[in-house]
C-alpha atoms as a PDB file:
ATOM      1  CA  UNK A   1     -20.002  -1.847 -12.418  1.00  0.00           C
ATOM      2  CA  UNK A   2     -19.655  -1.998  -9.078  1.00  0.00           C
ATOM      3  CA  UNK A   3     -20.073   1.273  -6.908  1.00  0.00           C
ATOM      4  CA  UNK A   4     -16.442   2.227  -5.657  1.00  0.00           C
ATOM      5  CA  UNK A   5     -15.223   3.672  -2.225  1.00  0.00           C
ATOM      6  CA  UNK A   6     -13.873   7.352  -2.699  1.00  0.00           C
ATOM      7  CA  UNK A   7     -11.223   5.926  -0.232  1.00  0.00           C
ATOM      8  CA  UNK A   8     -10.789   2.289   0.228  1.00  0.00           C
ATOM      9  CA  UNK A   9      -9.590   0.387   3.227  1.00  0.00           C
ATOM     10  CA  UNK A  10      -5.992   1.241   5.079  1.00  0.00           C
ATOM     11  CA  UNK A  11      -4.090  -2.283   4.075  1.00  0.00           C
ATOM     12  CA  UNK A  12      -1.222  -1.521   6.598  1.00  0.00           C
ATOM     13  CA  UNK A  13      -2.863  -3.023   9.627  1.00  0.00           C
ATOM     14  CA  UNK A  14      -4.345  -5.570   7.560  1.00  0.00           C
ATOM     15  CA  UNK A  15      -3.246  -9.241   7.396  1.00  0.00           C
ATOM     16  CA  UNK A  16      -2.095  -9.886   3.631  1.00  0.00           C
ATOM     17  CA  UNK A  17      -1.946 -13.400   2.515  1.00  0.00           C
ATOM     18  CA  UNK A  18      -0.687 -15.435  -0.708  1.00  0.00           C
ATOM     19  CA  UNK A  19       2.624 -14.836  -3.059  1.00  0.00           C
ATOM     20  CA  UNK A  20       2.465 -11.454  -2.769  1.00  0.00           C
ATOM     21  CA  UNK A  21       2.657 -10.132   0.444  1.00  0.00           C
ATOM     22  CA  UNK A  22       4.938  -7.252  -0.169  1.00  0.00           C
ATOM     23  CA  UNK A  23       5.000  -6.196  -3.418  1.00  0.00           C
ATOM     24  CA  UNK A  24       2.576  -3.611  -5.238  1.00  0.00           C
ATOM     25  CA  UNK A  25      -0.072  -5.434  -7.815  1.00  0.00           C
ATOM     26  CA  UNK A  26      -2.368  -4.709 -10.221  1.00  0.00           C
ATOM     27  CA  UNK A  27      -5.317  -6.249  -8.351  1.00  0.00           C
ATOM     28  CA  UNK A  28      -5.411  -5.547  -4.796  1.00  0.00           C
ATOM     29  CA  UNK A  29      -8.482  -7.344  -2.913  1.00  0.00           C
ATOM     30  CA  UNK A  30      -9.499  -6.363   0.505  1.00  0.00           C
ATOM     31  CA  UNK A  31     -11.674  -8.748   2.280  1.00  0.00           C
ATOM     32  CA  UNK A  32     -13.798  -7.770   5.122  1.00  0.00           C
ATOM     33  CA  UNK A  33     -15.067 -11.286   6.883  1.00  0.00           C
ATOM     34  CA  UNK A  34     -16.384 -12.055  10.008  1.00  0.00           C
ATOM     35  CA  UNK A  35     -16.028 -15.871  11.582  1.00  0.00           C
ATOM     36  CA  UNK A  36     -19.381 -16.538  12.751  1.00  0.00           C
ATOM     37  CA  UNK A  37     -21.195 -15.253   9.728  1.00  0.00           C
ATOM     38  CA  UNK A  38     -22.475 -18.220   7.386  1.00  0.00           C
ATOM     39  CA  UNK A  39     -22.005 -15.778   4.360  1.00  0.00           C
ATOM     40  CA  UNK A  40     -18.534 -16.019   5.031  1.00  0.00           C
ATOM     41  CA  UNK A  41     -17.868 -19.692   5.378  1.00  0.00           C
ATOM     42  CA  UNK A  42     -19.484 -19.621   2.243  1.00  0.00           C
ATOM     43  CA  UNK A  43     -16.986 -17.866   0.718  1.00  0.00           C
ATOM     44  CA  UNK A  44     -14.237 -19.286   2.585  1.00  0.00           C
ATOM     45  CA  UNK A  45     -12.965 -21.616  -0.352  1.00  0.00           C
ATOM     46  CA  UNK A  46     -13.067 -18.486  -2.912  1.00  0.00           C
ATOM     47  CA  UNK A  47      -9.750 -16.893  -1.196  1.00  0.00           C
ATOM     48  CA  UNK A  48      -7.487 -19.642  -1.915  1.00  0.00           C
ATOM     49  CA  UNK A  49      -9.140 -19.993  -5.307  1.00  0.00           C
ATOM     50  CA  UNK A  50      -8.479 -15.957  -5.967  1.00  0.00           C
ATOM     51  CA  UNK A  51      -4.984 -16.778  -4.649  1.00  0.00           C
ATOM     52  CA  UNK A  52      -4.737 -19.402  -7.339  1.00  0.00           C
ATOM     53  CA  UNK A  53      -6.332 -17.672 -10.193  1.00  0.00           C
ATOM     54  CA  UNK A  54      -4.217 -14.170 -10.051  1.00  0.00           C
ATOM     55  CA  UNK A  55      -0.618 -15.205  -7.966  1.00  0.00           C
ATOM     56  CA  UNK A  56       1.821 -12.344  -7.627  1.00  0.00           C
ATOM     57  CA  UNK A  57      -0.530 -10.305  -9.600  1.00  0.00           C
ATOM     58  CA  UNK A  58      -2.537 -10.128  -6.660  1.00  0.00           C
ATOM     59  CA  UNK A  59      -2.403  -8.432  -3.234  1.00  0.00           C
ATOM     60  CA  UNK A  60      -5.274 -10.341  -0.960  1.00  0.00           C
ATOM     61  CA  UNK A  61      -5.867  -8.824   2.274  1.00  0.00           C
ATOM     62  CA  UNK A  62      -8.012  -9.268   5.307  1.00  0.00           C
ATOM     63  CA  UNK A  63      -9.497  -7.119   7.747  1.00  0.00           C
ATOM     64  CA  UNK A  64     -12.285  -8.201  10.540  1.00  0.00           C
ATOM     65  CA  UNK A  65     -15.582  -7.347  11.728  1.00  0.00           C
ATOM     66  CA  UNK A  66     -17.607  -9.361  14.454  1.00  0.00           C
ATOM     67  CA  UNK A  67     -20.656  -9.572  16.227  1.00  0.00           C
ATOM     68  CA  UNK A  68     -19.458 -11.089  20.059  1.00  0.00           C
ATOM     69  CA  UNK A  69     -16.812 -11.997  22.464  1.00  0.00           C
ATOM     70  CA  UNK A  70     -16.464 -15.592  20.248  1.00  0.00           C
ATOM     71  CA  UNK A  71     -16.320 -13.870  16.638  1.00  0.00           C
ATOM     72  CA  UNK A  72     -13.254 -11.291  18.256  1.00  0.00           C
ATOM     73  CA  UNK A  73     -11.588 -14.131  20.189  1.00  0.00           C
ATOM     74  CA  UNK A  74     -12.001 -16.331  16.525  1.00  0.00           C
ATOM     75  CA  UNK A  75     -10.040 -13.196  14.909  1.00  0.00           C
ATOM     76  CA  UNK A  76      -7.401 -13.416  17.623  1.00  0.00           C
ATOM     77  CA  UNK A  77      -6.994 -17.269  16.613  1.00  0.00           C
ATOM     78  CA  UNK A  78      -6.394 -16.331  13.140  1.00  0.00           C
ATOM     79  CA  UNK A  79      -3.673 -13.709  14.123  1.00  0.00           C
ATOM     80  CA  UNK A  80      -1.976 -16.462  16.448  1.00  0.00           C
ATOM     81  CA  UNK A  81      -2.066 -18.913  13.807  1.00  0.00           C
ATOM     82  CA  UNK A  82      -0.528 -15.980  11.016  1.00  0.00           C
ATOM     83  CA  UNK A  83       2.292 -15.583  13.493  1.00  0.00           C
ATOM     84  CA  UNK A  84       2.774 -19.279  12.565  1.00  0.00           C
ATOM     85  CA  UNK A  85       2.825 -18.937   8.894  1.00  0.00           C
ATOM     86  CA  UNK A  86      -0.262 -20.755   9.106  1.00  0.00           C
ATOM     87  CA  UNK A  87      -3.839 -17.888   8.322  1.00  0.00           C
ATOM     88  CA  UNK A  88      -5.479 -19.581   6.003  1.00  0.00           C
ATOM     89  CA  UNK A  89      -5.281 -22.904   8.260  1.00  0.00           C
ATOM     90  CA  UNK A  90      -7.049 -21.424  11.221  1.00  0.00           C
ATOM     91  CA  UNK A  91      -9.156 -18.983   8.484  1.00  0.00           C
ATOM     92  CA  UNK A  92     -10.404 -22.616   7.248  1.00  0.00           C
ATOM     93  CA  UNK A  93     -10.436 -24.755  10.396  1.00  0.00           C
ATOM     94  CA  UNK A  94     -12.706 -21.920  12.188  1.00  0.00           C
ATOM     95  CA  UNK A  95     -15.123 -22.089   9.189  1.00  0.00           C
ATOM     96  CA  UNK A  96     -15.500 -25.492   9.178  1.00  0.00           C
ATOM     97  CA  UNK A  97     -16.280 -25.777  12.898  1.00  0.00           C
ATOM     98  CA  UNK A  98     -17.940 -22.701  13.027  1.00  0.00           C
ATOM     99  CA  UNK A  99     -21.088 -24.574  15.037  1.00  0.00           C
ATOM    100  CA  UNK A 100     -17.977 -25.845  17.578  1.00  0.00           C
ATOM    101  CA  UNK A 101     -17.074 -22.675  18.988  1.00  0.00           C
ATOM    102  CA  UNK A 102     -19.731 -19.673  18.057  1.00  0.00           C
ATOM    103  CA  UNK A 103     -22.231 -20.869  21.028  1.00  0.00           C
ATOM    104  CA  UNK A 104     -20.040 -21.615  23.822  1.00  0.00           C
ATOM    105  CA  UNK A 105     -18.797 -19.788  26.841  1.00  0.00           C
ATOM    106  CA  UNK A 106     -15.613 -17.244  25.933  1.00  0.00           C
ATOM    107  CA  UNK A 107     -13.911 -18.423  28.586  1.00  0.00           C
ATOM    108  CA  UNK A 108     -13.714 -21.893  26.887  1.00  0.00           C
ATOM    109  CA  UNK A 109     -12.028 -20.578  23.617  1.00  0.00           C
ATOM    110  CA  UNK A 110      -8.528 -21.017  24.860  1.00  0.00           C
ATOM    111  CA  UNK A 111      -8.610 -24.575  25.035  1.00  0.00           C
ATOM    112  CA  UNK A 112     -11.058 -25.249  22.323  1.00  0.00           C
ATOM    113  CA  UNK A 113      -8.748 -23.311  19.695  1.00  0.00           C
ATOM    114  CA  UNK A 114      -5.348 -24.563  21.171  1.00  0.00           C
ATOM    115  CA  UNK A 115      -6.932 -27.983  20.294  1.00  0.00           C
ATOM    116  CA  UNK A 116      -7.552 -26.326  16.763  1.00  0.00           C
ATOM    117  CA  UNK A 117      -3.678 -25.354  16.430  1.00  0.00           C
ATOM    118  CA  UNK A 118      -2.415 -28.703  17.908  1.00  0.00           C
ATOM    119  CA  UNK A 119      -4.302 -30.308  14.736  1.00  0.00           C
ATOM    120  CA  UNK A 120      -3.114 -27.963  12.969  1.00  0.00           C
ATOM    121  CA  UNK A 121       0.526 -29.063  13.864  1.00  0.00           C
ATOM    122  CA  UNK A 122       1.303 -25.614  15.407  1.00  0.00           C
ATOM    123  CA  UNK A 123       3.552 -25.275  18.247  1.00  0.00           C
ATOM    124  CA  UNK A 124       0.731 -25.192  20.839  1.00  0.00           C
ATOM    125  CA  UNK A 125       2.888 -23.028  23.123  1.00  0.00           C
ATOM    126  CA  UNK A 126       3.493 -20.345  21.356  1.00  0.00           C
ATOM    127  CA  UNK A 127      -0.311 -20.462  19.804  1.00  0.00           C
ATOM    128  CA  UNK A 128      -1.704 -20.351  23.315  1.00  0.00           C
ATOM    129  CA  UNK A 129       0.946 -17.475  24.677  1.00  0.00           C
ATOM    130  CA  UNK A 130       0.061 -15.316  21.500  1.00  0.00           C
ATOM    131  CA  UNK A 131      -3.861 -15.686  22.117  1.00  0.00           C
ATOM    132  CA  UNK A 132      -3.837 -15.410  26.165  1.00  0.00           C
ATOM    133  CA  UNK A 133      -1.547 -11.949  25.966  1.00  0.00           C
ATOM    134  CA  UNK A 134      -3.918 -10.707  22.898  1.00  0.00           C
ATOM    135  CA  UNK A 135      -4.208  -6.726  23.782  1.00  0.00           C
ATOM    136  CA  UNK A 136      -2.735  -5.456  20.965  1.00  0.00           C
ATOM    137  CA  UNK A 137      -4.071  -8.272  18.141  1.00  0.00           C
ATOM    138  CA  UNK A 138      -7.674  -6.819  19.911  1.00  0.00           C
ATOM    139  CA  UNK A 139      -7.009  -3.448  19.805  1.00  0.00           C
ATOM    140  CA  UNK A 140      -6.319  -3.819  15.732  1.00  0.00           C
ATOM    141  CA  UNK A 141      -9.406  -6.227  15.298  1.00  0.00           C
ATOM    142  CA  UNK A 142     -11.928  -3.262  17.082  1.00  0.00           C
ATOM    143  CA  UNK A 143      -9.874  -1.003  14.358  1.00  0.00           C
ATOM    144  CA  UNK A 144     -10.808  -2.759  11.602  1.00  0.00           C
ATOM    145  CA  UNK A 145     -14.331  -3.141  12.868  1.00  0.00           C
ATOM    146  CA  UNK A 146     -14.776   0.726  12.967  1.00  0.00           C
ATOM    147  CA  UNK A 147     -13.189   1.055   9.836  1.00  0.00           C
ATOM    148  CA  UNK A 148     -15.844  -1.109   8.737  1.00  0.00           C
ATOM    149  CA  UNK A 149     -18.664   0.742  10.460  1.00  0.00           C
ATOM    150  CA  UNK A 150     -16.781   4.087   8.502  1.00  0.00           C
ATOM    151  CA  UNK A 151     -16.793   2.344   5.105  1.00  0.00           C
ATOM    152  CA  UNK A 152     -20.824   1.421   5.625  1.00  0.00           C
ATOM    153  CA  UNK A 153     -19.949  -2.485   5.509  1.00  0.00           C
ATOM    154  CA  UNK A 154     -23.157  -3.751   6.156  1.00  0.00           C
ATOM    155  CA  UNK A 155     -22.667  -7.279   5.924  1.00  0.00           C
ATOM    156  CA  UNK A 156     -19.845 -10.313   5.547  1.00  0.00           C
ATOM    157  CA  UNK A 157     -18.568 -10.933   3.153  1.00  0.00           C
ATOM    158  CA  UNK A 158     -17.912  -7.642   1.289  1.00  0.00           C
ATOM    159  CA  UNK A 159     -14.567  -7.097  -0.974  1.00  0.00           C
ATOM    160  CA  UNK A 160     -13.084  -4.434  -2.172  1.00  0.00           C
ATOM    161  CA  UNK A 161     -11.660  -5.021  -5.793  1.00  0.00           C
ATOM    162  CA  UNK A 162      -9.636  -1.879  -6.666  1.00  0.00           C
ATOM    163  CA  UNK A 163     -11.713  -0.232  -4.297  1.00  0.00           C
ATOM    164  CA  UNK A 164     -14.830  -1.109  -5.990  1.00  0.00           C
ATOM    165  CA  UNK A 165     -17.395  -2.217  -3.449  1.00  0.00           C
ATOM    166  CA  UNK A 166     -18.834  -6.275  -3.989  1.00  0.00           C
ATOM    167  CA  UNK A 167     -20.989  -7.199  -1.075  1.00  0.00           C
ATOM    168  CA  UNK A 168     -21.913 -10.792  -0.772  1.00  0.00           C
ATOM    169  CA  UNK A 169     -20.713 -14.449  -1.566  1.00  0.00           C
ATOM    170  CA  UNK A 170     -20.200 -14.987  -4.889  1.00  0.00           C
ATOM    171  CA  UNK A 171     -19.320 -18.135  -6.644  1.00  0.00           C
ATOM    172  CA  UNK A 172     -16.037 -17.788  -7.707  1.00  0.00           C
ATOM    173  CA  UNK A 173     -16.385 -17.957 -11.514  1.00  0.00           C
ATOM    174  CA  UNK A 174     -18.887 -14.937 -10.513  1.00  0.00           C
ATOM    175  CA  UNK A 175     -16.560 -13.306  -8.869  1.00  0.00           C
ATOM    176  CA  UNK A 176     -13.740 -13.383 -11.412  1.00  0.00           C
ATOM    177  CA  UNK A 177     -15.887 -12.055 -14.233  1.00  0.00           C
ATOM    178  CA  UNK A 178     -16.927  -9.390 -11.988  1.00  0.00           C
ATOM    179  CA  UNK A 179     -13.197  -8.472 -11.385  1.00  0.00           C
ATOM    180  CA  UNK A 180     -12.926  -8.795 -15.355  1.00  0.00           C
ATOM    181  CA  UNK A 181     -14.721  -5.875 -15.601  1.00  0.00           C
ATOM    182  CA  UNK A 182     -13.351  -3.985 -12.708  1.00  0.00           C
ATOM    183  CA  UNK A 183      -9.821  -4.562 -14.477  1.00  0.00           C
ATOM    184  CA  UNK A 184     -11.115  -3.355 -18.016  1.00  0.00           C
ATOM    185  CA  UNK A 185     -12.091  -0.049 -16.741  1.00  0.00           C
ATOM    186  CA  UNK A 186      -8.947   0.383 -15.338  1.00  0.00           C
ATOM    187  CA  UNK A 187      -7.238  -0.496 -18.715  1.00  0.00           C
ATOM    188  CA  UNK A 188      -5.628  -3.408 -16.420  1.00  0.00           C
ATOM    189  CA  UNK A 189      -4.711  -6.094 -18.940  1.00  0.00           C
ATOM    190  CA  UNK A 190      -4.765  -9.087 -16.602  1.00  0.00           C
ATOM    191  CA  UNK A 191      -5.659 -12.424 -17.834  1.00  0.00           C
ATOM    192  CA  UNK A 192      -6.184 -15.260 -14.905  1.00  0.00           C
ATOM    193  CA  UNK A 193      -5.380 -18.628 -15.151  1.00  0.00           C
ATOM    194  CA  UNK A 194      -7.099 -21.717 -15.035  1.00  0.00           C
ATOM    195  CA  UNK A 195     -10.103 -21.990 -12.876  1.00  0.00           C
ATOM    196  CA  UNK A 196     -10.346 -24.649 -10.485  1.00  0.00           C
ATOM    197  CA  UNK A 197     -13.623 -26.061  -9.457  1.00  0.00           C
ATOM    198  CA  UNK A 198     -12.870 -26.197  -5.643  1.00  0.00           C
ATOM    199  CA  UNK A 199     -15.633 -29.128  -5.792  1.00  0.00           C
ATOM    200  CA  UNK A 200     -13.287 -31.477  -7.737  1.00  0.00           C
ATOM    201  CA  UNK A 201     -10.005 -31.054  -6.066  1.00  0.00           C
ATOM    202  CA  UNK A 202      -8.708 -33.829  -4.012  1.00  0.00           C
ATOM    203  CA  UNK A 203      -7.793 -33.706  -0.523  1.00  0.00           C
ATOM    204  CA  UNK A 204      -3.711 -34.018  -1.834  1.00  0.00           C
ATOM    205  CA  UNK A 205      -4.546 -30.508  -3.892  1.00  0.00           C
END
């Protein structure tokens, strides 16, 4: 069994994804993930899977750590595009191109992620707006980071399941036996549904 925090991460500055954004639930994941570490584009396609798997029944959040001016400025992107209805967009898009953006100058970022959210079919505007007058999206992102630093989060990915600490990328079938156990010895009777093999799904899914 995982080891488990004797207090777990403050979700109210945290951005929650999926069908259950309000609500209490039984399974509350906390995801710590940092946009230029390859450990977490690994696990990008595990989130929407989780999301999947457990619905309302789960409460996914995220909360940020990085390494540079590009991995906080990344963050900000993801905010901007949240503001949009649009996290997990961005949370993918800035995975995929992580090589694109991680090595060039800050100053370029602007552009270069505006470019991501026109794609995206965002309204460019607004994107742009939200990421140039960023203060306060900053000031949250360096408070998760200590929080981090507080909670000895060595590493990205790490997830907190119930508060029980899983550092690493994990397959997802991995991952959901590991919360099977988490659940059972917290008498949680939660069954998930179908696992999807991320691998097979078609670009319409």
């Amino acid at each position: 069994t995982p080891l488990v925090a004797i207090e777990g991460p403050n979700i109210e500055n945290a951005r929650v994804i999926g069908p259950n954004e309000t609500n209490e639930a039984p399974l509350n994941i906390v995801l710590f993930t940092s946009f230029s570490s390859p450990h977490s584009k690994d696990s990008a396609p595990v989130v929407q899977e989780l999301i999947n798997t457990y619905g309302e029944n789960l409460k996914m959040s995220f909360k940020y750590t990085y390494t540079g001016d590009n991995d906080l400025l990344a963050s900000v992107a993801a905010e901007c595009a949240a503001e949009q209805d649009d996290f997990l967009g961005m949370h993918n898009l800035l995975f995929e191109r992580q090589d694109d953006w991680t090595t060039v100058s800050p100053t370029t970022l602007a552009s270069r992620f505006t470019g991501y959210a026109r794609e995206m079919g965002l309204d460019t505007n607004e994107f742009r707006n939200c990421f140039v007058n960023s203060n306060e999206k900053k000031e949250m992102i360096e408070e998760h980071n200590l929080e981090a630093t507080d909670l000895v989060v060595t590493g990205t990915p790490t997830y907190f399941v119930n508060n029980h600490i899983l550092a690493g990328a994990y397959p997802v079938e991995s991952l959901i036996e590991i919360i099977g156990g988490i659940l059972e010895t917290q008498n949680i009777n939660l069954l998930p549904n179908e696992v999807v093999d991320p691998t097979q799904l078609t670009e319409e899914e």
